[in-house]
C-alpha atoms as a PDB file:
ATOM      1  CA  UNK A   1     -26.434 -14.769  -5.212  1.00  0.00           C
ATOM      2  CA  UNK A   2     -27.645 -11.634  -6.143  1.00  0.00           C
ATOM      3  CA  UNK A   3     -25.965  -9.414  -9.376  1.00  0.00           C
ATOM      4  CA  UNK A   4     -25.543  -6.594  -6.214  1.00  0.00           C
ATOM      5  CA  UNK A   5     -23.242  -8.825  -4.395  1.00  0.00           C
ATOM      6  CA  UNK A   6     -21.612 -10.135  -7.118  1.00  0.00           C
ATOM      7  CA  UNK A   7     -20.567  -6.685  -8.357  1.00  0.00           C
ATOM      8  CA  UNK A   8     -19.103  -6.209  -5.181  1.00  0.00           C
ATOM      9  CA  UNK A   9     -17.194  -9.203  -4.953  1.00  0.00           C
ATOM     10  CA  UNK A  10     -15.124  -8.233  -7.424  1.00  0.00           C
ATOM     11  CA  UNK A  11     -11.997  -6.692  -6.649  1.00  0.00           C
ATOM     12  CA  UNK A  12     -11.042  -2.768  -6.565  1.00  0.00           C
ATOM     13  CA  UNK A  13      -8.274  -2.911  -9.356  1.00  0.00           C
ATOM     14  CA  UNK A  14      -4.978  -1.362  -8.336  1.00  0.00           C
ATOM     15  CA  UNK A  15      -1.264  -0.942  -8.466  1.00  0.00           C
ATOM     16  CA  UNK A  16      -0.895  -3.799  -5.634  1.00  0.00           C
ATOM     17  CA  UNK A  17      -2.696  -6.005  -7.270  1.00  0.00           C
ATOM     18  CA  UNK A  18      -0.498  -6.986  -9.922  1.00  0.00           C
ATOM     19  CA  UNK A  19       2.669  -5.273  -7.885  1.00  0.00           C
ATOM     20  CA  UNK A  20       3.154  -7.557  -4.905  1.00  0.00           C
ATOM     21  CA  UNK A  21       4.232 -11.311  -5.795  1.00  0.00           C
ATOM     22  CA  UNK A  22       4.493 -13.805  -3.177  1.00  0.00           C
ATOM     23  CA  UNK A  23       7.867 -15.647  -3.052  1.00  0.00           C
ATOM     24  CA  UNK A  24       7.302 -19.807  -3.229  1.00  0.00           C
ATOM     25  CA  UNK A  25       8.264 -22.015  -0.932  1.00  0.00           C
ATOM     26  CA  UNK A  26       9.178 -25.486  -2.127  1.00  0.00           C
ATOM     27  CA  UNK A  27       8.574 -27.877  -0.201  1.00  0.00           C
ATOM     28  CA  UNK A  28      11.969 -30.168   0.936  1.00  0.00           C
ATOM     29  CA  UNK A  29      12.651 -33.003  -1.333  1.00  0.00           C
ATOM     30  CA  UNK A  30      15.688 -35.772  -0.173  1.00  0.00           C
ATOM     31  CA  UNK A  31      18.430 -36.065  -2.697  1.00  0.00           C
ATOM     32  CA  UNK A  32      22.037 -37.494  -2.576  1.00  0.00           C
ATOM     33  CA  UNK A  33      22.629 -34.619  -4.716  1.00  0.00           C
ATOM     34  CA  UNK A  34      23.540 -31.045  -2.483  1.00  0.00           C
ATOM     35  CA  UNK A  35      20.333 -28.584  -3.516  1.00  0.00           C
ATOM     36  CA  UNK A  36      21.541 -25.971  -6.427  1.00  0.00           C
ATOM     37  CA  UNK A  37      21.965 -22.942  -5.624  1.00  0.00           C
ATOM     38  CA  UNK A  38      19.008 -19.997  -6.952  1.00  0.00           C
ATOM     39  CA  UNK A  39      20.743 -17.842  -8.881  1.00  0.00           C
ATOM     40  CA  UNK A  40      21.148 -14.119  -7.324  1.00  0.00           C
ATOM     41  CA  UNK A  41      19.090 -11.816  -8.659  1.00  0.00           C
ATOM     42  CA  UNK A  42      20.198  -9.171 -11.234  1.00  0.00           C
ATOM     43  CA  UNK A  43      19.884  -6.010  -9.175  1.00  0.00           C
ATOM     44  CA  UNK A  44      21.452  -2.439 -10.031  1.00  0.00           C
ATOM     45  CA  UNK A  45      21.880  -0.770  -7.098  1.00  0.00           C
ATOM     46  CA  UNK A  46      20.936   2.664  -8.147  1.00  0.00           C
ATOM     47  CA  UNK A  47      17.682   1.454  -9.206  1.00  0.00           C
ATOM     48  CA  UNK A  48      16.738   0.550  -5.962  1.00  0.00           C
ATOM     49  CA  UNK A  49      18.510   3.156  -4.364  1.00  0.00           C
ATOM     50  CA  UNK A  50      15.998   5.542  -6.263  1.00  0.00           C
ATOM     51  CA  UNK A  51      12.826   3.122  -5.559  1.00  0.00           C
ATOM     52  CA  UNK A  52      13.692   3.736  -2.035  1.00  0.00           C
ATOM     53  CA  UNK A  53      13.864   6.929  -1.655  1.00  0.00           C
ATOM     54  CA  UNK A  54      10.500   7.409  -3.395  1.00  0.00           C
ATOM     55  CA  UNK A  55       9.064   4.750  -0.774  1.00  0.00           C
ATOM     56  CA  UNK A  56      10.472   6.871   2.065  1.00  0.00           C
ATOM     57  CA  UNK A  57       9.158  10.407   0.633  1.00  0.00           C
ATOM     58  CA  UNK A  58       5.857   8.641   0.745  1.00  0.00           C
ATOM     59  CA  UNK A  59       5.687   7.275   4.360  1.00  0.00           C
ATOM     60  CA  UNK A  60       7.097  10.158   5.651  1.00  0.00           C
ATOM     61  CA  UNK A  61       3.860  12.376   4.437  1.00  0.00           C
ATOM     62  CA  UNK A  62       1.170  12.699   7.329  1.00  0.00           C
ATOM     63  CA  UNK A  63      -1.305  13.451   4.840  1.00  0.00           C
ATOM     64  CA  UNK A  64      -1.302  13.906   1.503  1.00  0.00           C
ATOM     65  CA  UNK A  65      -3.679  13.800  -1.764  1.00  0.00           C
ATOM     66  CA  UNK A  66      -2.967  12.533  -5.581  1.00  0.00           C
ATOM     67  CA  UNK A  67      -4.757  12.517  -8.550  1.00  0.00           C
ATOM     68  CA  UNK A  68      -4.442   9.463 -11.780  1.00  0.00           C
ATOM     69  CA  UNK A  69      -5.171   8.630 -14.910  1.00  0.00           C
ATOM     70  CA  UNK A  70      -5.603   4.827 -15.674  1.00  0.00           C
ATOM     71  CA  UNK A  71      -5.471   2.724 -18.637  1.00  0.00           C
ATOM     72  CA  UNK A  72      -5.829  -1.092 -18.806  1.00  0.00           C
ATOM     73  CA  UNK A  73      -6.273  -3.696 -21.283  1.00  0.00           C
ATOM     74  CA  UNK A  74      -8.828  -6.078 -21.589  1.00  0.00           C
ATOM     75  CA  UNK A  75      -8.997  -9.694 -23.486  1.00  0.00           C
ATOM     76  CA  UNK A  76     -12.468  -9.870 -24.698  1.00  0.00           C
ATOM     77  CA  UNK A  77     -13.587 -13.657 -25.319  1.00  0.00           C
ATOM     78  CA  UNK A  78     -12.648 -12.907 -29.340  1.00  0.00           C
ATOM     79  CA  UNK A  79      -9.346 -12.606 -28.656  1.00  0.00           C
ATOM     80  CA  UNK A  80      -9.156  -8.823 -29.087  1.00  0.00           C
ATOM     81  CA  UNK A  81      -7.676  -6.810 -27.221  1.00  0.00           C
ATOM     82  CA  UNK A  82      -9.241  -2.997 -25.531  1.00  0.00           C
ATOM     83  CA  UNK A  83      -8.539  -0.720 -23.085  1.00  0.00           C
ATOM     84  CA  UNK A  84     -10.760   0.909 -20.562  1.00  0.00           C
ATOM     85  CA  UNK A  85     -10.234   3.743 -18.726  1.00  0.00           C
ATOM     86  CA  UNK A  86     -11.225   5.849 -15.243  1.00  0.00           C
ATOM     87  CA  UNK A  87      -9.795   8.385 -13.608  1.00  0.00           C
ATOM     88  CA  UNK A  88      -8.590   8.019  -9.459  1.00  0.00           C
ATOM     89  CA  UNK A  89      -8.308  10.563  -6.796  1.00  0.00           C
ATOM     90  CA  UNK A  90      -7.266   9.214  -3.587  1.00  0.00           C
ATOM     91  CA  UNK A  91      -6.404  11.195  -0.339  1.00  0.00           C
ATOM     92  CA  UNK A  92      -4.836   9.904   3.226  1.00  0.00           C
ATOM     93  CA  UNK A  93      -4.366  11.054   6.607  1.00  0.00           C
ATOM     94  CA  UNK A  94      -1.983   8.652   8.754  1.00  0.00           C
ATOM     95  CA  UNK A  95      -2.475   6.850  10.691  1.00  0.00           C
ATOM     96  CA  UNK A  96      -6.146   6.249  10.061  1.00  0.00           C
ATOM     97  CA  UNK A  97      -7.728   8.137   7.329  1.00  0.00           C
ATOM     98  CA  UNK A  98      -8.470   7.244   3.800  1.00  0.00           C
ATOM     99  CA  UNK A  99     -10.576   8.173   0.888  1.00  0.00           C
ATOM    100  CA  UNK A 100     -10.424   7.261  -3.208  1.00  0.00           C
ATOM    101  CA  UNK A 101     -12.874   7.927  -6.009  1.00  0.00           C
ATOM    102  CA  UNK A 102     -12.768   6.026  -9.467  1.00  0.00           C
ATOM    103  CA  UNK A 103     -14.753   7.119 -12.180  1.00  0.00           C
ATOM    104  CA  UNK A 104     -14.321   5.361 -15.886  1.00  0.00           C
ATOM    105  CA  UNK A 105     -15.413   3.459 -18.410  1.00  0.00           C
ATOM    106  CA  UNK A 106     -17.046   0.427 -16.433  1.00  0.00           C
ATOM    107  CA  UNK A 107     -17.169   1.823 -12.344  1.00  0.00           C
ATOM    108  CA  UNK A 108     -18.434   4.931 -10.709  1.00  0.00           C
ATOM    109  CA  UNK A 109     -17.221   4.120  -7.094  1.00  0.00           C
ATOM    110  CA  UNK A 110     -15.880   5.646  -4.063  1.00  0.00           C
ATOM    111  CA  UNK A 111     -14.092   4.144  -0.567  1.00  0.00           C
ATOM    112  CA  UNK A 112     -14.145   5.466   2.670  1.00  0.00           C
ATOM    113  CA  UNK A 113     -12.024   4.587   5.255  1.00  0.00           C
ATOM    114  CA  UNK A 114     -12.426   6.286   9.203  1.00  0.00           C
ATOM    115  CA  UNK A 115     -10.389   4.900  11.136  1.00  0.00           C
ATOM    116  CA  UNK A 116     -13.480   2.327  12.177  1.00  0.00           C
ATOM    117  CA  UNK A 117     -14.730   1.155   9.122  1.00  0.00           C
ATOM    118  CA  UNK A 118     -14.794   0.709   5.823  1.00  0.00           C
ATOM    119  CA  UNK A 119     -17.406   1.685   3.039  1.00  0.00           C
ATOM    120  CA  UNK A 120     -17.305   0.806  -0.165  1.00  0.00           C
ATOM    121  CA  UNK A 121     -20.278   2.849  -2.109  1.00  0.00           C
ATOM    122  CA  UNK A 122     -21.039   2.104  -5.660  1.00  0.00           C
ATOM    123  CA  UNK A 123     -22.530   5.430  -7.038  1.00  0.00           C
ATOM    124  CA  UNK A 124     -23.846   4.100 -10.644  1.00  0.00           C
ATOM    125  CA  UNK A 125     -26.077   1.242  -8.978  1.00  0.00           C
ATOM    126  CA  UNK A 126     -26.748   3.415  -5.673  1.00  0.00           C
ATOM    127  CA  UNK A 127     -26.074   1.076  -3.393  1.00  0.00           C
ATOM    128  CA  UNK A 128     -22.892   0.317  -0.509  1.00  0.00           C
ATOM    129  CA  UNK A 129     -21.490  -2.024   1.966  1.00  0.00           C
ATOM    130  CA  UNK A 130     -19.806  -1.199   5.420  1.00  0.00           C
ATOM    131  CA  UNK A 131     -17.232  -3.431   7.098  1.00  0.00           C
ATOM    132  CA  UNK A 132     -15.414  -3.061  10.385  1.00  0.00           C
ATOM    133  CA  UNK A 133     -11.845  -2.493  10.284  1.00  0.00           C
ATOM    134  CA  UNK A 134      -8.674  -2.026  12.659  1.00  0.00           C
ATOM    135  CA  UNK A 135      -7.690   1.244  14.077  1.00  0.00           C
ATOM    136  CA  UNK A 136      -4.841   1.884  11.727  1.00  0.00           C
ATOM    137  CA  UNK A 137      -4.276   2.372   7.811  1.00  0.00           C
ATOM    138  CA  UNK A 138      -2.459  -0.725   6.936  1.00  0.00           C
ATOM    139  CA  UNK A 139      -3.797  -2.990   9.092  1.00  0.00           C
ATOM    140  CA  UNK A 140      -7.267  -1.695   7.549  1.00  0.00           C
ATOM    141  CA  UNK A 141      -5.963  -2.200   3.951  1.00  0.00           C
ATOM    142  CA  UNK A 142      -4.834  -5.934   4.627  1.00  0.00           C
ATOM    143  CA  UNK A 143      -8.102  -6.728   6.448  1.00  0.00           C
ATOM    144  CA  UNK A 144     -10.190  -5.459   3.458  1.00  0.00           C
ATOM    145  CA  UNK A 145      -7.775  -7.697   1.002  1.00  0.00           C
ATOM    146  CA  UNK A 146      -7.058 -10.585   3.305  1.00  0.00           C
ATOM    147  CA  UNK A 147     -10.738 -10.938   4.526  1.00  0.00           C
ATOM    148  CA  UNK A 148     -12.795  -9.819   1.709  1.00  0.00           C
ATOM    149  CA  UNK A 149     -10.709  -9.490  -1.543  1.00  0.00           C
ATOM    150  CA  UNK A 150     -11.250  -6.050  -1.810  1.00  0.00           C
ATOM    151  CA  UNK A 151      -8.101  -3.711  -3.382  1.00  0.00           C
ATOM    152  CA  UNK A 152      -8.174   0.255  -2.626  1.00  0.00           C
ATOM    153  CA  UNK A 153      -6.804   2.345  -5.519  1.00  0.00           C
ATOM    154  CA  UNK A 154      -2.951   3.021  -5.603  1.00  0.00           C
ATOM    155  CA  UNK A 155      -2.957   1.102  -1.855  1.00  0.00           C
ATOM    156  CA  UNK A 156       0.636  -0.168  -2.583  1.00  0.00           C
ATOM    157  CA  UNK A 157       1.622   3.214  -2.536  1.00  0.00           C
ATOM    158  CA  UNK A 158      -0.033   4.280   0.388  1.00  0.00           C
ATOM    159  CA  UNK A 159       1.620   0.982   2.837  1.00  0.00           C
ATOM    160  CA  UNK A 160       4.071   2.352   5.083  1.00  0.00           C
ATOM    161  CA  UNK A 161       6.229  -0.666   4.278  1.00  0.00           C
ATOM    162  CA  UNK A 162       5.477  -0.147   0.103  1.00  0.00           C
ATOM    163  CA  UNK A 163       9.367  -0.739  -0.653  1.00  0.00           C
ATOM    164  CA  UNK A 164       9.126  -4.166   0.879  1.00  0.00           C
ATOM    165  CA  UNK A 165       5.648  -5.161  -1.024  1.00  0.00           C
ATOM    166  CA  UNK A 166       7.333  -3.216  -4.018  1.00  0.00           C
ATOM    167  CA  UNK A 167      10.618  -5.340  -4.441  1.00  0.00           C
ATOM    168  CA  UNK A 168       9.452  -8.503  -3.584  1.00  0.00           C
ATOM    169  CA  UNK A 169       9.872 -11.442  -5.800  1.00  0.00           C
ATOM    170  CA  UNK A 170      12.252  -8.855  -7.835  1.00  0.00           C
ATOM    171  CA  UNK A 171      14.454 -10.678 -10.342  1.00  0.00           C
ATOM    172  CA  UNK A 172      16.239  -8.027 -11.836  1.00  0.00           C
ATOM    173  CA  UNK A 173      16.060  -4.159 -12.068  1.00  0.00           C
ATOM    174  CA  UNK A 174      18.002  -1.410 -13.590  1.00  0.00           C
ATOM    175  CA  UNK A 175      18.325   2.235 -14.256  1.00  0.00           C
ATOM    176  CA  UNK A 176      17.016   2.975 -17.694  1.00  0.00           C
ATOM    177  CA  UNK A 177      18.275   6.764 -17.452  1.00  0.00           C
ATOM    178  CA  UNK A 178      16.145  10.147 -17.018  1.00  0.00           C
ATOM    179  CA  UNK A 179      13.056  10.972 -18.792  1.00  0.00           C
ATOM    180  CA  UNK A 180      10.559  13.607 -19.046  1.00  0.00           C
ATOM    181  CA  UNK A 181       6.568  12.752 -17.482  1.00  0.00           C
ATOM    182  CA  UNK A 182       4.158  15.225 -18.609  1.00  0.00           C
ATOM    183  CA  UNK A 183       7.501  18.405 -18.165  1.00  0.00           C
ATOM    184  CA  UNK A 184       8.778  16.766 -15.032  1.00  0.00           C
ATOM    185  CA  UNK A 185      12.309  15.170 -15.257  1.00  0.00           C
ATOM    186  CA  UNK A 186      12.234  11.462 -14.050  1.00  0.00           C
ATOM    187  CA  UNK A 187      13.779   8.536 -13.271  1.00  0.00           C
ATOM    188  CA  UNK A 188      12.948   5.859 -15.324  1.00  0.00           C
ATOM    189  CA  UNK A 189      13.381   2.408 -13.939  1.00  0.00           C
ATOM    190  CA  UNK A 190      12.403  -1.306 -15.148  1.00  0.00           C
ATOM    191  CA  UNK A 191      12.071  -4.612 -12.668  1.00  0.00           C
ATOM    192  CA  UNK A 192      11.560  -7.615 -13.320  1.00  0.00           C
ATOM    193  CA  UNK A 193       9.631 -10.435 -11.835  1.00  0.00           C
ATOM    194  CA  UNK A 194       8.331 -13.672 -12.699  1.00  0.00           C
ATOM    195  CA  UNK A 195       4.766 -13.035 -14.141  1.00  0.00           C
ATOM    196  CA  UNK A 196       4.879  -9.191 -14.665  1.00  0.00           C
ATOM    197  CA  UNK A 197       7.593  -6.820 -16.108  1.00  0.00           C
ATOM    198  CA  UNK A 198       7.503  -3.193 -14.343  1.00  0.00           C
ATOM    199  CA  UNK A 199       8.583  -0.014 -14.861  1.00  0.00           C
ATOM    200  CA  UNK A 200       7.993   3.068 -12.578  1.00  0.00           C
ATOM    201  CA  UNK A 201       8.680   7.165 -13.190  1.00  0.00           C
ATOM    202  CA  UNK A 202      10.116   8.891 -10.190  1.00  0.00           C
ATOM    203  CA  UNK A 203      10.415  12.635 -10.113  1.00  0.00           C
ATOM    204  CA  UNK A 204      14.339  13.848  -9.990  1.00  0.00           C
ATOM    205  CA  UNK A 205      14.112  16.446  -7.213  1.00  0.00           C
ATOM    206  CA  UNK A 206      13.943  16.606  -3.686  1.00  0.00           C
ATOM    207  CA  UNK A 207      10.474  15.617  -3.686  1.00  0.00           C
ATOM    208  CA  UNK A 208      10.885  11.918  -5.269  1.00  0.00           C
ATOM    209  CA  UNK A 209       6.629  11.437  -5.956  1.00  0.00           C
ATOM    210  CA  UNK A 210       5.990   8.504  -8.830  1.00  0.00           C
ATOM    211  CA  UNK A 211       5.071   9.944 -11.981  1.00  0.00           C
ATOM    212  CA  UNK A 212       3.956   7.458 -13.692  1.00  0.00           C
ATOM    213  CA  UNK A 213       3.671   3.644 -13.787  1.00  0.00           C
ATOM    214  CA  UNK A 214       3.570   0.813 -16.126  1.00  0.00           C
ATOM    215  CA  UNK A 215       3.062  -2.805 -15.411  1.00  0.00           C
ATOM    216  CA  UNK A 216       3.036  -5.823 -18.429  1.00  0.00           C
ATOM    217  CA  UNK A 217       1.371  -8.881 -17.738  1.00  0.00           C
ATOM    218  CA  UNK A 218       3.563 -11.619 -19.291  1.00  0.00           C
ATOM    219  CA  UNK A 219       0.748 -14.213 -18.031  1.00  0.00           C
ATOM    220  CA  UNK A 220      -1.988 -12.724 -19.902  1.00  0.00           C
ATOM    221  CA  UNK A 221      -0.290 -11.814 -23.722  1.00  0.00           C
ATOM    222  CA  UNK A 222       1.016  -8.833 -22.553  1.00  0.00           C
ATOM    223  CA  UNK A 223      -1.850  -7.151 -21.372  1.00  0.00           C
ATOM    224  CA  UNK A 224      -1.026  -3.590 -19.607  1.00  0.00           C
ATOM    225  CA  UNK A 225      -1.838  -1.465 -17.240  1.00  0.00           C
ATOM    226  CA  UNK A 226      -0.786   2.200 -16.799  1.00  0.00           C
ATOM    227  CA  UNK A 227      -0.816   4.949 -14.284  1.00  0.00           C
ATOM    228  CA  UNK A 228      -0.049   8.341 -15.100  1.00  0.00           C
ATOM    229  CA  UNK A 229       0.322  10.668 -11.801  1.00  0.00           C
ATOM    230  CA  UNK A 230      -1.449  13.949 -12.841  1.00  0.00           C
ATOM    231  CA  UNK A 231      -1.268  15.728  -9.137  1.00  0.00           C
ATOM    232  CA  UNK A 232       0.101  15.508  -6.300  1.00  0.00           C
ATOM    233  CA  UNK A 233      -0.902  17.945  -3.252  1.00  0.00           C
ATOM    234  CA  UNK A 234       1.418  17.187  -0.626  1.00  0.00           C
ATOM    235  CA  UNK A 235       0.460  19.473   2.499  1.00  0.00           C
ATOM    236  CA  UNK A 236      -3.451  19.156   2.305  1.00  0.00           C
ATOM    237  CA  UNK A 237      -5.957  20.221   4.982  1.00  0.00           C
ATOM    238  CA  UNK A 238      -8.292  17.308   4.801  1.00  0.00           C
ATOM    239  CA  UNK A 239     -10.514  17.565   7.648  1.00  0.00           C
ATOM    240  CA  UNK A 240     -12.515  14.332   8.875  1.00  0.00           C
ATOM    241  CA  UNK A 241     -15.284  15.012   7.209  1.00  0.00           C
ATOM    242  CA  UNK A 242     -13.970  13.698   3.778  1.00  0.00           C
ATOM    243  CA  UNK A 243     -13.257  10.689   5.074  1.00  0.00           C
ATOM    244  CA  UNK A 244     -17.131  10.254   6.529  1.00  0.00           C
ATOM    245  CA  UNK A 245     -19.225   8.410   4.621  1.00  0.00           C
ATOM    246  CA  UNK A 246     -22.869   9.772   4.328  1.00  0.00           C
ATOM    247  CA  UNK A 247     -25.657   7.435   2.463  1.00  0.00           C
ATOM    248  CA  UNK A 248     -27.267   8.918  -0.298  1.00  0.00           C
ATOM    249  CA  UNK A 249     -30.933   9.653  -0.696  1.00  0.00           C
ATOM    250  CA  UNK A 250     -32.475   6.150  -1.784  1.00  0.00           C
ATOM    251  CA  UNK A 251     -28.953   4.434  -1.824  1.00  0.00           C
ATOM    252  CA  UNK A 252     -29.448   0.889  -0.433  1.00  0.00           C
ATOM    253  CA  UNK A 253     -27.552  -0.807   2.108  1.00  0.00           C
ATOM    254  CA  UNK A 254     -26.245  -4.700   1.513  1.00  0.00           C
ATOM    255  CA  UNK A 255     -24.047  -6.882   3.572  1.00  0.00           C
ATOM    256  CA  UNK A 256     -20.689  -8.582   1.862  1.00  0.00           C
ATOM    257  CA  UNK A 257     -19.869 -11.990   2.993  1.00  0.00           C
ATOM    258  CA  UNK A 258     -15.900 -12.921   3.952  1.00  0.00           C
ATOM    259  CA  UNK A 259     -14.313 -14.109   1.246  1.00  0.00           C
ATOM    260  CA  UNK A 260     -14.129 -17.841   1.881  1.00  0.00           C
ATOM    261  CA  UNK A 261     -10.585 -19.424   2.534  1.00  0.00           C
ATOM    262  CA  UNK A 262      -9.190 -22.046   0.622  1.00  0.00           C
ATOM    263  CA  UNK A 263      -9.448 -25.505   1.359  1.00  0.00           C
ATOM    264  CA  UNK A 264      -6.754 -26.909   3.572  1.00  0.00           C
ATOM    265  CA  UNK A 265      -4.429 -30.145   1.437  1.00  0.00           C
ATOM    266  CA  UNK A 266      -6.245 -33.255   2.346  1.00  0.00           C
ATOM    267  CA  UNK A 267      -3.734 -35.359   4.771  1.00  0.00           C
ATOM    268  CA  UNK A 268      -2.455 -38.474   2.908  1.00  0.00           C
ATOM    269  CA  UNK A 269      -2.880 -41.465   4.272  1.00  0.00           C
ATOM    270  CA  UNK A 270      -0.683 -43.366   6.358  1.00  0.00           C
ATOM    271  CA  UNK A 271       0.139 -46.886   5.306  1.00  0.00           C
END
């Protein structure tokens, strides 16, 4: 395989990444013994109540645009720990418009999203990949994770149903109290789930935008990640030609395979 398609194999890093966390399902086991029950989770109502709202603010805009600085750390193979950096600007039109830049420390990229396809162009190697993708933003943004492991910047924000992919697998949240983000007041809240701790900003006015984010990777020696929301531009005119992809001069075309699917159990056999 080529070093091209690697590179483009790998996953666009974002908030949903690490955010959403797939409940388990145990399979049934027979026991004399009733099943125990899971204990409830530790929820504080106003924590949610405030994650909510923010959710709601968000899939209520027809369009808007946003602006981020991102830190994350990195394990090298000695054991030390660095952090990269790169700076996001992402901008949507619902139902079917979508467009994000990164530039940092180890990517130069950009996606396009038309409401037909999807382009992923990688500006530092000068070449991109086009894939076909449903008529509507979501859909689009599961197709490009579910089908080829590819992860739009801050796309767990931009899911109308971002509260449900937010809170799931939740074990406990509360309201840590307000806080100031870069002037703004905030509130600050923490969750907790099973392999990452969480904690998001939320601006205390009528317009509830996140200010700021911060997720810890308890699986990985606390490695973090952090977004800091520099600006938000809430009634945009973004006409369709931002979201149009145009090639480059020179900048070479290359197909991306489906990422495969895993391997159905083997069947035991009967005796």
């Amino acid at each position: 395989m080529s070093e091209k398609r690697r590179t483009l194999y790998r996953q666009w890093v974002s908030l949903g990444a690490v955010l959403v966390l797939s409940l388990c399902i145990m399979a049934p086991t027979w026991s004399a013994e009733p099943p125990k029950k899971a204990k409830a989770p530790d929820i504080e109502p106003k924590a949610m109540e405030a994650l909510k709202q923010m959710c709601d603010y968000l899939k209520n805009l027809q369009q808007f645009s946003v602006q981020a600085e991102i830190t994350e750390d990195v394990l090298l193979t000695s054991g030390q720990r660095i952090q990269y950096a790169r700076s996001v600007e992402a901008s949507v039109r619902r139902p079917d418009r979508f467009r994000a830049e990164s530039v940092g420390d180890t990517d130069n990229r950009q996606l396009f999203y038309d409401g037909k396809t999807i382009t992923l162009m990688d500006r530092s190697k000068n070449f991109y990949t086009t894939i076909a993708a449903p008529p509507e933003l979501d859909a689009a943004l599961e197709h490009g994770t579910q089908a080829f492991n590819l992860r739009a910047p801050l796309a767990d924000l931009i899911y109308t149903k971002a509260y449900e992919n937010l809170t799931a697998g939740v074990l406990s949240c509360f309201y840590v109290g307000l806080s100031q983000v870069q002037g703004v007041p905030c509130h600050h809240l923490a969750f907790k789930q099973k392999d990452i701790d969480w904690q998001i900003w939320i601006e205390n006015s009528p317009t509830p935008a996140p200010r700021k984010f911060l997720i810890t990777d308890k699986t990985a020696q606390g490695l973090q990640f952090t977004a800091v929301f520099t600006k938000w531009n809430t009634a945009p005119q973004l006409e369709d030609g931002l979201f149009t992809f145009v090639a480059p001069e020179k900048a070479e075309k290359i197909d991306i395979l489906p990422a495969a699917a895993p391997a159905s159990p083997k069947k035991k056999q009967q005796r």
